[in-house]
C-alpha atoms as a PDB file:
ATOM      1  CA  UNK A   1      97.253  75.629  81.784  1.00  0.00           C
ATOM      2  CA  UNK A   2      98.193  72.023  80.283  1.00  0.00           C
ATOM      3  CA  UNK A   3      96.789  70.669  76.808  1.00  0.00           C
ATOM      4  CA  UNK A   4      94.662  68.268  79.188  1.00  0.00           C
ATOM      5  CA  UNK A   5      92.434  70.776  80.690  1.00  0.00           C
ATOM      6  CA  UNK A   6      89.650  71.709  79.068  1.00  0.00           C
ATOM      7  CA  UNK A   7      87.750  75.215  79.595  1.00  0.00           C
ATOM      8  CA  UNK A   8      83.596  75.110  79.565  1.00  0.00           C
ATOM      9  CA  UNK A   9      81.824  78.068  77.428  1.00  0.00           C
ATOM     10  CA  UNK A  10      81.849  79.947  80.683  1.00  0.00           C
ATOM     11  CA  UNK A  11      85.556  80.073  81.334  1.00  0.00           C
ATOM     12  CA  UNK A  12      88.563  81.612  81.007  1.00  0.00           C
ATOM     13  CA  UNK A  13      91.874  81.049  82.339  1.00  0.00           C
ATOM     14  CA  UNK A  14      92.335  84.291  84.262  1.00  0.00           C
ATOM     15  CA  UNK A  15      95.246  86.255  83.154  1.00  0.00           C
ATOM     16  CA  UNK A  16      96.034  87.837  87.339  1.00  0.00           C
ATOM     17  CA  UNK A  17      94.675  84.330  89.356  1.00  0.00           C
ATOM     18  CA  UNK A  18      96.470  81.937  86.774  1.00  0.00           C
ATOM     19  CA  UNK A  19      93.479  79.529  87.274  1.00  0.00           C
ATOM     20  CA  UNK A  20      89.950  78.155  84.998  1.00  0.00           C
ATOM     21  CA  UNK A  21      87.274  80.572  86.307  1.00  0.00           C
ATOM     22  CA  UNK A  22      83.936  81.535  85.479  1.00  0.00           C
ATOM     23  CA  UNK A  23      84.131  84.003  82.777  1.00  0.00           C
ATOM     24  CA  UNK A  24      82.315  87.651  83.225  1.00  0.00           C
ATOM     25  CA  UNK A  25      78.707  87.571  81.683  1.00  0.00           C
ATOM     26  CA  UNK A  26      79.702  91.099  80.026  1.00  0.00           C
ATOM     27  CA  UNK A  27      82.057  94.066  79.530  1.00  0.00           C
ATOM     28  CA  UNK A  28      81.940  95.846  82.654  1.00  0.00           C
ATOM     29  CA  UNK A  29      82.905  98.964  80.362  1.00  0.00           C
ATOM     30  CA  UNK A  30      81.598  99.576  77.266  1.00  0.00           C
ATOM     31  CA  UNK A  31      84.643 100.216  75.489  1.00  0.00           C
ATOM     32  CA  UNK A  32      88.222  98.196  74.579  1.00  0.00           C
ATOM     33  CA  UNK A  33      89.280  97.963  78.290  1.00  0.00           C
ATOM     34  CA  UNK A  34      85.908  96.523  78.718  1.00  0.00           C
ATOM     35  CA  UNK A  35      86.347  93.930  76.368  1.00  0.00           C
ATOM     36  CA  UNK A  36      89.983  93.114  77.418  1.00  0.00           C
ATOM     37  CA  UNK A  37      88.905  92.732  80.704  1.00  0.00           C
ATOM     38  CA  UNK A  38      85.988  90.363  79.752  1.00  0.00           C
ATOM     39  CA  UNK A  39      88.644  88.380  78.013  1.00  0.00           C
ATOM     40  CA  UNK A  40      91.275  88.128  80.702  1.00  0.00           C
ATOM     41  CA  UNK A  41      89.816  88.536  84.049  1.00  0.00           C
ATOM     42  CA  UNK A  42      87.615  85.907  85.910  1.00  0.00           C
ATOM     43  CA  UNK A  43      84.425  87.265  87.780  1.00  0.00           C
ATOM     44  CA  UNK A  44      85.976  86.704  91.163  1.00  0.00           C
ATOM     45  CA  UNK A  45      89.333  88.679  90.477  1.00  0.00           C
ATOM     46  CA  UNK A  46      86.863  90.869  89.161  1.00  0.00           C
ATOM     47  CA  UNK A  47      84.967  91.008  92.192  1.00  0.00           C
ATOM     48  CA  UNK A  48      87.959  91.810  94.181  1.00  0.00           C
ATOM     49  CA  UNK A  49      89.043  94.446  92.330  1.00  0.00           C
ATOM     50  CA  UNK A  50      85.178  96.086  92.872  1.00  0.00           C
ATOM     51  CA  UNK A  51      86.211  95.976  96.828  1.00  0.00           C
ATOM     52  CA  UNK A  52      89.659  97.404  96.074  1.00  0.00           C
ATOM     53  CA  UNK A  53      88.299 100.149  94.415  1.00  0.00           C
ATOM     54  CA  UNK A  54      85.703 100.760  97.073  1.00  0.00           C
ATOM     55  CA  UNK A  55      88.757 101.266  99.281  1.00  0.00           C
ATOM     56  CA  UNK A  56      90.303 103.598  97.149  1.00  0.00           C
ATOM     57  CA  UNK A  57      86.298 105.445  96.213  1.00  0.00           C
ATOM     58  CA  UNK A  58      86.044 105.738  99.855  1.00  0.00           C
ATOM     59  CA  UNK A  59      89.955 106.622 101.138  1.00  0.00           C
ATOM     60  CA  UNK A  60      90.750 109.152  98.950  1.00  0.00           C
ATOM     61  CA  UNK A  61      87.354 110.684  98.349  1.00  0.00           C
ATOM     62  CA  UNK A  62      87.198 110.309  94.537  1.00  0.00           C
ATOM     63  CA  UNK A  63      83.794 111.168  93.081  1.00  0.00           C
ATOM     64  CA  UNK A  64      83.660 109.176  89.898  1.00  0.00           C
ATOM     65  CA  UNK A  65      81.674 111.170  88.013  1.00  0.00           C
ATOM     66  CA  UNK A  66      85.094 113.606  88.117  1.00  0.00           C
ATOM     67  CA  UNK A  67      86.857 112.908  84.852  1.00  0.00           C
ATOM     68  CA  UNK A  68      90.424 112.782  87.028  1.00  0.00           C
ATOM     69  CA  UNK A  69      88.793 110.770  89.720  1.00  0.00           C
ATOM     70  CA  UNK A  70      88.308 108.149  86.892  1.00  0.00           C
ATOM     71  CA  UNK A  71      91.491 108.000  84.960  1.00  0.00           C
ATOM     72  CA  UNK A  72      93.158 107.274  88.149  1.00  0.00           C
ATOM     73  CA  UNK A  73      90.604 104.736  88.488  1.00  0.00           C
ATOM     74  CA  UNK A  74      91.411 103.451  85.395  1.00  0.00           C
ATOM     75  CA  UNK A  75      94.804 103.439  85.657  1.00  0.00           C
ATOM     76  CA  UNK A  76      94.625 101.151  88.334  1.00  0.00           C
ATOM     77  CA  UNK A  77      92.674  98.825  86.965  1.00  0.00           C
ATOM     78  CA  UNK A  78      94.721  98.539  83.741  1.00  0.00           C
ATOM     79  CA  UNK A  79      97.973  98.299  87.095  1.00  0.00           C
ATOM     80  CA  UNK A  80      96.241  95.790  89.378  1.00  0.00           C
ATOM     81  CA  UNK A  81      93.744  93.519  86.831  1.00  0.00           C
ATOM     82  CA  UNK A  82      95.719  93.928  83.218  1.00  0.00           C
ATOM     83  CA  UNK A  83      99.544  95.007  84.632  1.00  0.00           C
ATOM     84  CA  UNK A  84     101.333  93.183  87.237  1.00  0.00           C
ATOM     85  CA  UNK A  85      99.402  93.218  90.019  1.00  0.00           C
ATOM     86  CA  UNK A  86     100.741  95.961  91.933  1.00  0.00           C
ATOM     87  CA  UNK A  87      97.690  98.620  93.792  1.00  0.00           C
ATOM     88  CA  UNK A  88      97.551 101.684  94.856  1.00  0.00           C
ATOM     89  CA  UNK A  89      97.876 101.621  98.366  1.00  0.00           C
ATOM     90  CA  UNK A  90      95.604 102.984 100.701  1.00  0.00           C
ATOM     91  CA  UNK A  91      96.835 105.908 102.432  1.00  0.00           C
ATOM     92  CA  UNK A  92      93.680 106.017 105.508  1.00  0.00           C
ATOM     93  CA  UNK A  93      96.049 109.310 106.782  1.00  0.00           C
ATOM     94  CA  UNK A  94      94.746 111.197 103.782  1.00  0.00           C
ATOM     95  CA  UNK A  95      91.041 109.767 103.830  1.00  0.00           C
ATOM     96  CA  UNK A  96      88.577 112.347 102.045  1.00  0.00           C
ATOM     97  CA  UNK A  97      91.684 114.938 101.400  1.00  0.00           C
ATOM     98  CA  UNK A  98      92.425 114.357  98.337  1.00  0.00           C
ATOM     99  CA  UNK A  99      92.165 117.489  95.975  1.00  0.00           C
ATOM    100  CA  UNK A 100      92.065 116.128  92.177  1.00  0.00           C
END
C-alpha cells in the first residue's frame, strides 16, 4: 500500500489478498485468533476461507464440536488466512473416513 492511499473506517489492507477491503464487522472467534483475524483478514478472504472449510467439514467428515476436528480446523486457518497461504488439500478419496 503507498502513503497516497487512504483506508475508510471500514478497511483494512488484507494481510493474504494484499488489497483495501472491507474490514470484518467482528471477531469471528471470541478469542486472540479472533481478533488477529479481524485485524488482518478482509471479509471476502474471509468468506472464502468459510467455503474452504466447508470442503474440508464435508470431505473429511470432521464434526466440529470434536475438540481434534477443531484444532485441525484451526490450524488451517492460522496456515491458509494468517501463514502463507498454503491449504489442506482435499483428499475426495477419503470423504467421510476420516477417524480423528
Amino acid at each position: 500500500m503507498t502513503d497516497s492511499e487512504e483506508l475508510r473506517d471500514d478497511e483494512i489492507h488484507c494481510q493474504r489478498c494484499d488489497a483495501p477491503r472491507p474490514r470484518l464487522e467482528k471477531p469471528p472467534f471470541r478469542n486472540e485468533r479472533g481478533t488477529t483475524i479481524q485485524e488482518r483478514i478482509c471479509r471476502i478472504c474471509w468468506g472464502e476461507w468459510l467455503q474452504h472449510q466447508t470442503l474440508l467439514i464435508n470431505h473429511y467428515g470432521l464434526d466440529p464440536r470434536d475438540p481434534k476436528s477443531r484444532e485441525f480446523l484451526y490450524s488451517q486457518v492460522d496456515e491458509v488466512l494468517l501463514g502463507d497461504g498454503k491449504a489442506e488439500q482435499v483428499d475426495t478419496s477419503k470423504e467421510g473416513t476420516i477417524e480423528w
